[in-house]
PDB file of N, CA and C in Angstrom:
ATOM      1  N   UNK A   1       0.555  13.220  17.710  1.00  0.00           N
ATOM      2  CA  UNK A   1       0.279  12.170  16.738  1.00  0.00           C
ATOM      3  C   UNK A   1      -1.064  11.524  17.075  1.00  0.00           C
ATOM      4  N   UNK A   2      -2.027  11.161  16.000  1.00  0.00           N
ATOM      5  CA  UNK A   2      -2.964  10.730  16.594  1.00  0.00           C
ATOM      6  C   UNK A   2      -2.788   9.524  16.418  1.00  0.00           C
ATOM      7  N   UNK A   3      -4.055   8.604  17.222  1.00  0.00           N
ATOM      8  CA  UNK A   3      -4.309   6.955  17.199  1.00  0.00           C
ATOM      9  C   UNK A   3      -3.942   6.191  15.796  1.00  0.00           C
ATOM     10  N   UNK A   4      -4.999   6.388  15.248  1.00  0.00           N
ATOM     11  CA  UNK A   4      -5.822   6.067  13.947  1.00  0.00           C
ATOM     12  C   UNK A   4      -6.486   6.751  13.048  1.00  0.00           C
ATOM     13  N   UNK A   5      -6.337   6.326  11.805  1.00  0.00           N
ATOM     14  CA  UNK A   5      -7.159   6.881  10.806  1.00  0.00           C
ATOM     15  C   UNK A   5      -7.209   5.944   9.424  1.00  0.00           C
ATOM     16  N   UNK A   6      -8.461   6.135   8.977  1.00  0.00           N
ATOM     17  CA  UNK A   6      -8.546   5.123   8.011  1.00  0.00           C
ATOM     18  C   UNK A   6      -8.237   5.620   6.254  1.00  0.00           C
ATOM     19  N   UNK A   7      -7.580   5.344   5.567  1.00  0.00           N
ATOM     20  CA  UNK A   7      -7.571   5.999   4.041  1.00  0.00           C
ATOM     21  C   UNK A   7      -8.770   5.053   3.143  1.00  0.00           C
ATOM     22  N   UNK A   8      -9.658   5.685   2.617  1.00  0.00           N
ATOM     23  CA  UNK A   8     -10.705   4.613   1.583  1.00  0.00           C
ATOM     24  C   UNK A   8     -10.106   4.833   0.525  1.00  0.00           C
ATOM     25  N   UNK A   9      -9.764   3.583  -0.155  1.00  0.00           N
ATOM     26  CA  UNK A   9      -9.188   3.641  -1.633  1.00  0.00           C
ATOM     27  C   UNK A   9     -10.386   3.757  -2.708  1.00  0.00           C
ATOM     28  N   UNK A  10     -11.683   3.998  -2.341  1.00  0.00           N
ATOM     29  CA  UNK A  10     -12.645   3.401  -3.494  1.00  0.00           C
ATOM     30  C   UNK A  10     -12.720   5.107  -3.410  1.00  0.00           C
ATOM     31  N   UNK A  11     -12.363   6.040  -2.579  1.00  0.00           N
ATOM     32  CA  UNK A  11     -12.418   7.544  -2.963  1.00  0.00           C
ATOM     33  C   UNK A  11     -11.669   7.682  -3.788  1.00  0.00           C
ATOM     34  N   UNK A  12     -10.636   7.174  -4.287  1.00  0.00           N
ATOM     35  CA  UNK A  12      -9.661   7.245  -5.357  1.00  0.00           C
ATOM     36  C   UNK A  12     -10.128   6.810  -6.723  1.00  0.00           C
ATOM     37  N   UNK A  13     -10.468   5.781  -6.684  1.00  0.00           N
ATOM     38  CA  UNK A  13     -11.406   5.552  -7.536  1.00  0.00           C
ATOM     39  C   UNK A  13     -11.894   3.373  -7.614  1.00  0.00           C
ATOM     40  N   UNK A  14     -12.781   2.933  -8.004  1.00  0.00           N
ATOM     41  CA  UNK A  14     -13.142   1.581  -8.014  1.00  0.00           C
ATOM     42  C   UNK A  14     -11.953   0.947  -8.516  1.00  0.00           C
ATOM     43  N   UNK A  15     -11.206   1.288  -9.557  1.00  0.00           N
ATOM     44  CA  UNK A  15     -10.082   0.144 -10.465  1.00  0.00           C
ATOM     45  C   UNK A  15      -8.792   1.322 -10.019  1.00  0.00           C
ATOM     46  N   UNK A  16      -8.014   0.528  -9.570  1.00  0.00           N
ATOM     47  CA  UNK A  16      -6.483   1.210  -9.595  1.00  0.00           C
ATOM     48  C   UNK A  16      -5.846   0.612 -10.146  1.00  0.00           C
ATOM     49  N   UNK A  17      -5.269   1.057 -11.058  1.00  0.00           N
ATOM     50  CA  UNK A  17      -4.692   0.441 -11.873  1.00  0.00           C
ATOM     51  C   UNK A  17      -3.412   0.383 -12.523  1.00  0.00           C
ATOM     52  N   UNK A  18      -2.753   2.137 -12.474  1.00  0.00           N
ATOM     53  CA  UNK A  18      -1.508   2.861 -12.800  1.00  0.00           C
ATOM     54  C   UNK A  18      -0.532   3.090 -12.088  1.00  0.00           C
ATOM     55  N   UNK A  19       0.614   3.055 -12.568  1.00  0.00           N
ATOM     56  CA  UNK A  19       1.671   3.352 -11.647  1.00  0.00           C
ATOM     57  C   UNK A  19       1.921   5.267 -11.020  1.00  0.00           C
ATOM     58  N   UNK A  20       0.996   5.814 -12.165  1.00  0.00           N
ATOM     59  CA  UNK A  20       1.095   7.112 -11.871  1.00  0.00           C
ATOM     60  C   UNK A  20      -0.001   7.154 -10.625  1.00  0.00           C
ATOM     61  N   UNK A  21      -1.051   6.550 -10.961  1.00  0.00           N
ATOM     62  CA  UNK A  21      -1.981   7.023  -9.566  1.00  0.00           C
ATOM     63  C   UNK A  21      -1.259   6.251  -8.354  1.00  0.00           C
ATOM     64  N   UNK A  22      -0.527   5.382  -8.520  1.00  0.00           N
ATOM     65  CA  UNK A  22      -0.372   4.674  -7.214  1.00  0.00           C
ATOM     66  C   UNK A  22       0.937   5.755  -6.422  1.00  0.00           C
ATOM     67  N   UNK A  23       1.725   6.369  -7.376  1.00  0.00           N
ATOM     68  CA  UNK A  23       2.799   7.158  -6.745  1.00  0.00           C
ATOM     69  C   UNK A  23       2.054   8.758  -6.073  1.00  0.00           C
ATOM     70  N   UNK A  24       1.196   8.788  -6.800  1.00  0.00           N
ATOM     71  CA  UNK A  24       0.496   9.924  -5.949  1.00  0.00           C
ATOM     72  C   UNK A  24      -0.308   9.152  -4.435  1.00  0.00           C
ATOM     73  N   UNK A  25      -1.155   8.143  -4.715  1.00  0.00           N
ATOM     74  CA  UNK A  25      -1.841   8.071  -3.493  1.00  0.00           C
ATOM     75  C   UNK A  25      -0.394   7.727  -2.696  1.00  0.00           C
ATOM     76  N   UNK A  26       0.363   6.916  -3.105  1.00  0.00           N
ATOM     77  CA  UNK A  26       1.774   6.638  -2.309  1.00  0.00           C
ATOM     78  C   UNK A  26       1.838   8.199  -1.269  1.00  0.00           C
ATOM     79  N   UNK A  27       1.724   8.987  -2.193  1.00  0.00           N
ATOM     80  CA  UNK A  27       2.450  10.099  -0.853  1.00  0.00           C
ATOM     81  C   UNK A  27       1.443  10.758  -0.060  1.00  0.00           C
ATOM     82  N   UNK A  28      -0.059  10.366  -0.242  1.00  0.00           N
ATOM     83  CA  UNK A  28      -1.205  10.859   0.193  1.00  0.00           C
ATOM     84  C   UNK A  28      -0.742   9.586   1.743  1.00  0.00           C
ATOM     85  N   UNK A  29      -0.291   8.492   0.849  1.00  0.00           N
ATOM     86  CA  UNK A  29      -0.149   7.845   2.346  1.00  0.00           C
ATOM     87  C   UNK A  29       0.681   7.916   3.130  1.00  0.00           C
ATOM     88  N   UNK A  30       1.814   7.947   3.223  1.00  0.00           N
ATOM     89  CA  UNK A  30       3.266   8.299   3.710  1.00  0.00           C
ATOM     90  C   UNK A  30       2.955   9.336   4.691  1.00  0.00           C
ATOM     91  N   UNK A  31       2.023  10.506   4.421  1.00  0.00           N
ATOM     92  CA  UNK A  31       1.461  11.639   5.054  1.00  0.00           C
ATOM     93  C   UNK A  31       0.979  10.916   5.878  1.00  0.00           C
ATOM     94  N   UNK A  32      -0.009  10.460   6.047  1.00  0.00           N
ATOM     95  CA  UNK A  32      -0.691   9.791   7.099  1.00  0.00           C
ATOM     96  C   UNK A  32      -0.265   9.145   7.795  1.00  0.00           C
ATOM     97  N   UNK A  33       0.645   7.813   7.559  1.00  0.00           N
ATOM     98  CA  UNK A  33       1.615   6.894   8.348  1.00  0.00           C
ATOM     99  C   UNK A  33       2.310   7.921   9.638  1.00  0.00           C
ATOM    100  N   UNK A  34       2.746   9.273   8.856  1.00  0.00           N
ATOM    101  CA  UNK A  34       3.953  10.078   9.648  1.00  0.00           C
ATOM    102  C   UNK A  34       2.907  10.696  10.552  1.00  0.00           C
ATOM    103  N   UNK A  35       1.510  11.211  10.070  1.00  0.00           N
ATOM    104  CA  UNK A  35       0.829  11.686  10.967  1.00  0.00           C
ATOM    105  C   UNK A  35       0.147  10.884  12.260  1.00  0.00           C
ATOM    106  N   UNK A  36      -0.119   9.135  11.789  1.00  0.00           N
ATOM    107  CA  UNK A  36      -0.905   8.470  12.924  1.00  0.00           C
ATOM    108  C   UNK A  36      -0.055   6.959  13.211  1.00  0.00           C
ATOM    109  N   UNK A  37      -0.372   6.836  14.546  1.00  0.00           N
ATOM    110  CA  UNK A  37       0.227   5.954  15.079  1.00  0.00           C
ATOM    111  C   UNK A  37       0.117   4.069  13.960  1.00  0.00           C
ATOM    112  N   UNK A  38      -1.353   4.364  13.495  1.00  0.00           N
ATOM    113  CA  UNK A  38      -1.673   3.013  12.864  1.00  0.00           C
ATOM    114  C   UNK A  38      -2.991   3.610  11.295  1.00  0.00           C
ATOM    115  N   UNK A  39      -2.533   3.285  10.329  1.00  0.00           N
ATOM    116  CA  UNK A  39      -3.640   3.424   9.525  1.00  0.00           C
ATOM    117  C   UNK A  39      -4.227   2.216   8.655  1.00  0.00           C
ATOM    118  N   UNK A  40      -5.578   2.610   8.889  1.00  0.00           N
ATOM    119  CA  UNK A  40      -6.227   1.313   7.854  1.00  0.00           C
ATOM    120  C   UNK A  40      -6.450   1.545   6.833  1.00  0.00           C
ATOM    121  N   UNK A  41      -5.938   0.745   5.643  1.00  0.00           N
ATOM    122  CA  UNK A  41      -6.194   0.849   4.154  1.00  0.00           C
ATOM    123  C   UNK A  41      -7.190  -0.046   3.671  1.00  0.00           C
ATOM    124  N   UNK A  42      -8.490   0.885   3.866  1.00  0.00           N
ATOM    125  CA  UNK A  42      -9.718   0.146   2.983  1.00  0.00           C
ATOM    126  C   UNK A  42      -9.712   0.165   1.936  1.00  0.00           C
ATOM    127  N   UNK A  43      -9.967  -1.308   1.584  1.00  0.00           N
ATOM    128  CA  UNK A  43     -10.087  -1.651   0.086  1.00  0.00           C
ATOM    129  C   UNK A  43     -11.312  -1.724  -0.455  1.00  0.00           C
ATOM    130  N   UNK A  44     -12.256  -1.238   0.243  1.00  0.00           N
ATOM    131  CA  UNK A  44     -13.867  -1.627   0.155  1.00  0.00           C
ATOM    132  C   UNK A  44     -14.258  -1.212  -0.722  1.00  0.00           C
ATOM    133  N   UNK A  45     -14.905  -1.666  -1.467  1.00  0.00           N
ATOM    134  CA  UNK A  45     -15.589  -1.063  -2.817  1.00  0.00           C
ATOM    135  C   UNK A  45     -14.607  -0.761  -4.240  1.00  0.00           C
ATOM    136  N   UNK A  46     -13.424  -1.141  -3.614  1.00  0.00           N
ATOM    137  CA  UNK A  46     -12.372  -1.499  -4.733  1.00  0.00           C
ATOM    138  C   UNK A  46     -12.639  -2.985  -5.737  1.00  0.00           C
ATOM    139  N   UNK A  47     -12.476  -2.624  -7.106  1.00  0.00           N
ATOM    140  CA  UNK A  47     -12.960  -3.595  -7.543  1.00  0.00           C
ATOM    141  C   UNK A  47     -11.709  -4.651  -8.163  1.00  0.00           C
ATOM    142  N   UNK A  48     -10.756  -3.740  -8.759  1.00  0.00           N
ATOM    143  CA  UNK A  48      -9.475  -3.831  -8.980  1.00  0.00           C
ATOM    144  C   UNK A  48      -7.837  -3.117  -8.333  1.00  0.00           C
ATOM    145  N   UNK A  49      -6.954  -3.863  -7.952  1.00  0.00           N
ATOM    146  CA  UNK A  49      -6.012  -3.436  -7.841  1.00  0.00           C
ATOM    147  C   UNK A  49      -4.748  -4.153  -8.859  1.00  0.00           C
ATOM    148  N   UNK A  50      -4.046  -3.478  -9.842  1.00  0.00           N
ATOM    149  CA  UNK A  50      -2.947  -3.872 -10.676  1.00  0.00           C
ATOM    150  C   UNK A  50      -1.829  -4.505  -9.948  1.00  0.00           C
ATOM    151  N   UNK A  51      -0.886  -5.128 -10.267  1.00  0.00           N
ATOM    152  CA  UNK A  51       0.410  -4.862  -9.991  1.00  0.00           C
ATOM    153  C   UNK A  51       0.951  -4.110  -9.739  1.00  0.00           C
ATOM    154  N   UNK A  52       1.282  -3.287 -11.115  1.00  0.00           N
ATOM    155  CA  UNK A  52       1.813  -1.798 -10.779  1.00  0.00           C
ATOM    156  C   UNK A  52       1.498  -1.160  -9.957  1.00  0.00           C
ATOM    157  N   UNK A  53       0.137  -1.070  -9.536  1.00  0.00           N
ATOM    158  CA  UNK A  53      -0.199   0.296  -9.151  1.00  0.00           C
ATOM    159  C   UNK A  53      -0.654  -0.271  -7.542  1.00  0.00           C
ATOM    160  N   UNK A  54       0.153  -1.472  -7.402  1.00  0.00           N
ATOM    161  CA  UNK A  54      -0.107  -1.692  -5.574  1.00  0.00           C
ATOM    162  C   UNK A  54       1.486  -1.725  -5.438  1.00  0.00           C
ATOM    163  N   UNK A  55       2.321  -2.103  -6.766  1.00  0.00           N
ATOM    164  CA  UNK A  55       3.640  -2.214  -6.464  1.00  0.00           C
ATOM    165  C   UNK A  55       4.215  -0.824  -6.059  1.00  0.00           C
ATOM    166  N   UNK A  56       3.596   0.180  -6.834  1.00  0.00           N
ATOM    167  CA  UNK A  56       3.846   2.319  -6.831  1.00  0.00           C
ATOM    168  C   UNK A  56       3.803   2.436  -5.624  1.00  0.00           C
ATOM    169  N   UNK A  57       2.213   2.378  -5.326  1.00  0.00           N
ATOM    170  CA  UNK A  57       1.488   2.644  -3.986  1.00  0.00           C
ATOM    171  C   UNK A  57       1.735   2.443  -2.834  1.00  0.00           C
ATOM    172  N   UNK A  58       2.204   0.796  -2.687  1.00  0.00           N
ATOM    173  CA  UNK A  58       1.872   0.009  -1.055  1.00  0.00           C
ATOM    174  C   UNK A  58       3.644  -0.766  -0.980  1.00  0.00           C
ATOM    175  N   UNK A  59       4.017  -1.322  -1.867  1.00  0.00           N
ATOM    176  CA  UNK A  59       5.674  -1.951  -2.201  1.00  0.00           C
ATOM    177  C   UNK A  59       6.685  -0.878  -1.579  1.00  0.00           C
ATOM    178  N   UNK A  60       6.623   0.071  -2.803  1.00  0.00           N
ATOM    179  CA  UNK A  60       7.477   1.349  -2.509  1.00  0.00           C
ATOM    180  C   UNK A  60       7.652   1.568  -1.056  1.00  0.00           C
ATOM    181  N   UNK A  61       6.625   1.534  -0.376  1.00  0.00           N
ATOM    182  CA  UNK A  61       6.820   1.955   1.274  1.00  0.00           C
ATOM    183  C   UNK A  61       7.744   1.669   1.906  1.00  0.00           C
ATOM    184  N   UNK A  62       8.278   0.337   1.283  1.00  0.00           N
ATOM    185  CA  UNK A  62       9.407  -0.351   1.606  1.00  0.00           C
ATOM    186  C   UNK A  62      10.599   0.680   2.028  1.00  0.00           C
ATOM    187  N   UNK A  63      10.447   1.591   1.357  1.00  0.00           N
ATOM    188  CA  UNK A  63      11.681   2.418   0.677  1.00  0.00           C
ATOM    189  C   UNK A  63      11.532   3.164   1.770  1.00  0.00           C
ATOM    190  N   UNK A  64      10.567   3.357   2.773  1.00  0.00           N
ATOM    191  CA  UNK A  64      10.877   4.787   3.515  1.00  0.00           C
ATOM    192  C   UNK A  64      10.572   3.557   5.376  1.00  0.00           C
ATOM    193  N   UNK A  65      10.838   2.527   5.196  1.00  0.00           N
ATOM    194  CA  UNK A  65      10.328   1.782   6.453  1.00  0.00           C
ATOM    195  C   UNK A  65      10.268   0.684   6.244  1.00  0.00           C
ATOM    196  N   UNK A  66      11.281   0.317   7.072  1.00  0.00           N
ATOM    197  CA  UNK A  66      11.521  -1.459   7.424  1.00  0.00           C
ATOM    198  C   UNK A  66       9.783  -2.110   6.882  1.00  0.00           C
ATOM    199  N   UNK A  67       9.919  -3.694   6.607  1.00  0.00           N
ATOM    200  CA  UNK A  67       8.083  -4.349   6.201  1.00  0.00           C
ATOM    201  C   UNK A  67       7.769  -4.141   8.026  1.00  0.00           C
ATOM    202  N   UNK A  68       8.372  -4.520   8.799  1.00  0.00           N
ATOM    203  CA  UNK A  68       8.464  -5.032  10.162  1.00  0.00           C
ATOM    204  C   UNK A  68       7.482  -3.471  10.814  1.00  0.00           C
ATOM    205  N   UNK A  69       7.834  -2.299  10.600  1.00  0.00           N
ATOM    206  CA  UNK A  69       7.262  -1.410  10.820  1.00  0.00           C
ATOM    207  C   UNK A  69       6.437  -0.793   9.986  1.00  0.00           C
ATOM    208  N   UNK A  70       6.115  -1.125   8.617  1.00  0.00           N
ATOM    209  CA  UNK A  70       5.070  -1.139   8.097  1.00  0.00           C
ATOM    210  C   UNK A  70       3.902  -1.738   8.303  1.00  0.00           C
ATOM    211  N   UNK A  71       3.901  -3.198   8.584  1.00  0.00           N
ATOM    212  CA  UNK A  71       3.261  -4.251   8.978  1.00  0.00           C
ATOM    213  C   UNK A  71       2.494  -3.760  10.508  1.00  0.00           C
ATOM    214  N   UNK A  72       3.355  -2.860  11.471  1.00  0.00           N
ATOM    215  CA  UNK A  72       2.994  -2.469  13.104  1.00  0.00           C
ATOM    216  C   UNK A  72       2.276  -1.135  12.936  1.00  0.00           C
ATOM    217  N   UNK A  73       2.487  -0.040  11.493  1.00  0.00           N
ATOM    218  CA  UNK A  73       1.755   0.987  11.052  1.00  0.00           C
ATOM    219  C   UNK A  73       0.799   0.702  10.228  1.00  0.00           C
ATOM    220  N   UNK A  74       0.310  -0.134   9.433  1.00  0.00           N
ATOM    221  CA  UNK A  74      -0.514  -0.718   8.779  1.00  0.00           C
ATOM    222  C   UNK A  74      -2.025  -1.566   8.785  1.00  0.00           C
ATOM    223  N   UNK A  75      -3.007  -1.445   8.251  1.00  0.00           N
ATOM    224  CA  UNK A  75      -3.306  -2.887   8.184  1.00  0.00           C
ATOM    225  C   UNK A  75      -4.864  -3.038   6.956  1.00  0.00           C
ATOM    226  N   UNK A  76      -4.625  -3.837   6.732  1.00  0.00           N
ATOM    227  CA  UNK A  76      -5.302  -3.917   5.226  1.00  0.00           C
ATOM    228  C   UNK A  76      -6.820  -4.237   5.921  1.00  0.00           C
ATOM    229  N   UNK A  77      -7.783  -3.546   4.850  1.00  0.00           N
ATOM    230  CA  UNK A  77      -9.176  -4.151   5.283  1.00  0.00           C
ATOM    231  C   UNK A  77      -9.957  -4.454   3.640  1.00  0.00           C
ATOM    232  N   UNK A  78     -11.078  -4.863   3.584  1.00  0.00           N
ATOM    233  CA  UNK A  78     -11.993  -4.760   2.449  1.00  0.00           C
ATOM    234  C   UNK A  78     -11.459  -5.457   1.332  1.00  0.00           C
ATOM    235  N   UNK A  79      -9.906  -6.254   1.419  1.00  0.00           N
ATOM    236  CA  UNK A  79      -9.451  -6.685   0.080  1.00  0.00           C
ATOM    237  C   UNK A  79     -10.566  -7.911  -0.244  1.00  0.00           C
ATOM    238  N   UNK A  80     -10.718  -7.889  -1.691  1.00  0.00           N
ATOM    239  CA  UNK A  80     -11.224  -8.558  -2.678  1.00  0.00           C
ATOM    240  C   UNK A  80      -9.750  -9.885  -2.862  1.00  0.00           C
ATOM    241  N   UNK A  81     -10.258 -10.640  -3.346  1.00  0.00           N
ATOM    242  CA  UNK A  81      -9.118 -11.961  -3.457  1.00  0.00           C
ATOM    243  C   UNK A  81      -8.023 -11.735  -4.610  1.00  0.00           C
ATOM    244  N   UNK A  82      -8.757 -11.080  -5.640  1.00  0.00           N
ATOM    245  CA  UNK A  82      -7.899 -10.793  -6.536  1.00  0.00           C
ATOM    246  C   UNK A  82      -6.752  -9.711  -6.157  1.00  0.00           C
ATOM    247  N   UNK A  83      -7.369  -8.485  -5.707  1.00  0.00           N
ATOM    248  CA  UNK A  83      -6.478  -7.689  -5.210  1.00  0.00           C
ATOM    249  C   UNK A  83      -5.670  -8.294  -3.708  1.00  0.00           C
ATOM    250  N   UNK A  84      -6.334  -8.977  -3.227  1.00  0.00           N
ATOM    251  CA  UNK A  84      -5.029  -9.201  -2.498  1.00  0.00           C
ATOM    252  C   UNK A  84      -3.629  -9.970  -2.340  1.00  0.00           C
ATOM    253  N   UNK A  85      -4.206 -10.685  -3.758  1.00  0.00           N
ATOM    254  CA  UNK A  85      -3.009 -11.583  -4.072  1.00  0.00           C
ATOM    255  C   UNK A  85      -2.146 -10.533  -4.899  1.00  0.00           C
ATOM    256  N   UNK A  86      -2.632  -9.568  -5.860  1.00  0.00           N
ATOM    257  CA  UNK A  86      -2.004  -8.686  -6.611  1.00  0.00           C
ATOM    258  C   UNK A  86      -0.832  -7.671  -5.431  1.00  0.00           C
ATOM    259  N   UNK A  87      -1.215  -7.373  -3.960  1.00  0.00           N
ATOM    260  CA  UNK A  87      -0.548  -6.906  -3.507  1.00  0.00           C
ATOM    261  C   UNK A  87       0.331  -7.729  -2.730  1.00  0.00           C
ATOM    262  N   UNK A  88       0.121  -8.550  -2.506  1.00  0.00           N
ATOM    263  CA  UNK A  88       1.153  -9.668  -2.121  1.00  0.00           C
ATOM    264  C   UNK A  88       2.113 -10.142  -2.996  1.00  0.00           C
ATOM    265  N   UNK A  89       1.804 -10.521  -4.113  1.00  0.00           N
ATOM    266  CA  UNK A  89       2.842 -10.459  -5.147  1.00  0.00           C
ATOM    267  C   UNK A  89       3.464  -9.034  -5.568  1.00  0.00           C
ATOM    268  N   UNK A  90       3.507  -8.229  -5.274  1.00  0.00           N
ATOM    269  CA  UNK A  90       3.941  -6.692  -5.740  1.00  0.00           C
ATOM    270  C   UNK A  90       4.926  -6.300  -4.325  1.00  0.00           C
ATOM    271  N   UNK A  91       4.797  -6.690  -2.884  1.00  0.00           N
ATOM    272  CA  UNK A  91       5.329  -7.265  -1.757  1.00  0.00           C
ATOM    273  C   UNK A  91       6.493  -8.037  -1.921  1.00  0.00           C
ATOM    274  N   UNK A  92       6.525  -9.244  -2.236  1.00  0.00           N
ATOM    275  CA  UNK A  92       6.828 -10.378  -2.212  1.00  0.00           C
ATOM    276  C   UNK A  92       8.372  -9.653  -3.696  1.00  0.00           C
ATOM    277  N   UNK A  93       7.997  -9.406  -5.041  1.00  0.00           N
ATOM    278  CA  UNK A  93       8.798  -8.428  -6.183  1.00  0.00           C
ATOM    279  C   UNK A  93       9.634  -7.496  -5.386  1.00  0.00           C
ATOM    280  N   UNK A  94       8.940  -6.834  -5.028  1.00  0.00           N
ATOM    281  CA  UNK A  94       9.941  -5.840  -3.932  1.00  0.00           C
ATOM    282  C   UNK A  94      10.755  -6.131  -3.138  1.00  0.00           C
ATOM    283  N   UNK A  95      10.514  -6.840  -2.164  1.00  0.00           N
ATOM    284  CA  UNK A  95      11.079  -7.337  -0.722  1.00  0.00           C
ATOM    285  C   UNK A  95      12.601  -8.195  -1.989  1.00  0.00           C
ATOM    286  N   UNK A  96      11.858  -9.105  -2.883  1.00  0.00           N
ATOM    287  CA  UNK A  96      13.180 -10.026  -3.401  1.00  0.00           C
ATOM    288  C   UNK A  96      13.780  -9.277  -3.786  1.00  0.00           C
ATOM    289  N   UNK A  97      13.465  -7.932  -4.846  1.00  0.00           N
ATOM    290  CA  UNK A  97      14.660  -6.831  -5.722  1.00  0.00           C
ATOM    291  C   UNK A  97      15.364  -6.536  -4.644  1.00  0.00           C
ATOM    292  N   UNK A  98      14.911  -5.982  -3.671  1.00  0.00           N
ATOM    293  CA  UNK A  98      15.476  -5.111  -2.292  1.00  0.00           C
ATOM    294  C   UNK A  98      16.639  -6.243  -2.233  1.00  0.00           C
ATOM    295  N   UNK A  99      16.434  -6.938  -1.349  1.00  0.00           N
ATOM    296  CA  UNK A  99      17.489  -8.319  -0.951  1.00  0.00           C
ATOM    297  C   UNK A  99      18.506  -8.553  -2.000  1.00  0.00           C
ATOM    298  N   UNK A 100      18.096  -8.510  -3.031  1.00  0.00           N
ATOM    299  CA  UNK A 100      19.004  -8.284  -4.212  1.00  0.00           C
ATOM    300  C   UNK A 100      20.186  -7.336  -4.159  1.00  0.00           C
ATOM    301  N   UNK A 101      19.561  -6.571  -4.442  1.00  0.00           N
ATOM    302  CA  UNK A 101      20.220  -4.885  -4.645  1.00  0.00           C
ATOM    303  C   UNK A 101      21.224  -4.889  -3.019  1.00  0.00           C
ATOM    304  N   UNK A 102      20.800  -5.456  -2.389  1.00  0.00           N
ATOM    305  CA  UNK A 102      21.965  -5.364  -1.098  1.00  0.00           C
ATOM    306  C   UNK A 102      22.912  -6.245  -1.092  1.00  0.00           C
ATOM    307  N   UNK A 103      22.862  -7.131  -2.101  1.00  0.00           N
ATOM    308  CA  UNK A 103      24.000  -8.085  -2.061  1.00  0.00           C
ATOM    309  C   UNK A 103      25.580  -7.442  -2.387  1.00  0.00           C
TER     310      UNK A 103
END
């Protein structure tokens, strides 16, 4: 397993925006998580991130790994203010449905 490795989201493209692109980069990332000890998700040169498509992408993760070990495999760089409130709220949707759904 290696250290580190970084994923650039602005290779994906400047505006993310869809739930379809976010379920694909979703598994472009999942790959990586399983391959490295810690990965950084640059947001650099990202101009937009949706709801949806941070809820597809970065939320979902939920689904395959505690936040607690996401949070220790993770770590955000380059966010813009807008996008980072967009993924915090798409976080925040998730984490409450989840808690839900286990009642």
């Amino acid at each position: 397993m290696n250290k580190m490795t970084t994923f650039k989201f602005v290779t994906i493209n400047e505006n993310l925006g869809t739930r379809q692109l976010g379920e694909y980069v979703r598994t472009l990332l999942l790959r990586l998580i399983e391959e490295n000890e810690k990965v950084v998700l640059d947001f650099t040169g990202v101009n937009v991130v949706s709801n949806s498509f941070a809820d597809e992408c970065l939320a979902k993760l939920l689904f395959t790994m505690p936040l607690e070990e996401l949070k220790q495999r993770t770590t955000f760089r380059g966010l813009n203010e807008f996008a980072r409130k967009n993924i915090a709220i798409a976080f925040r949707r998730r984490l409450n449905a989840m808690n839900l759904d286990a009642c």
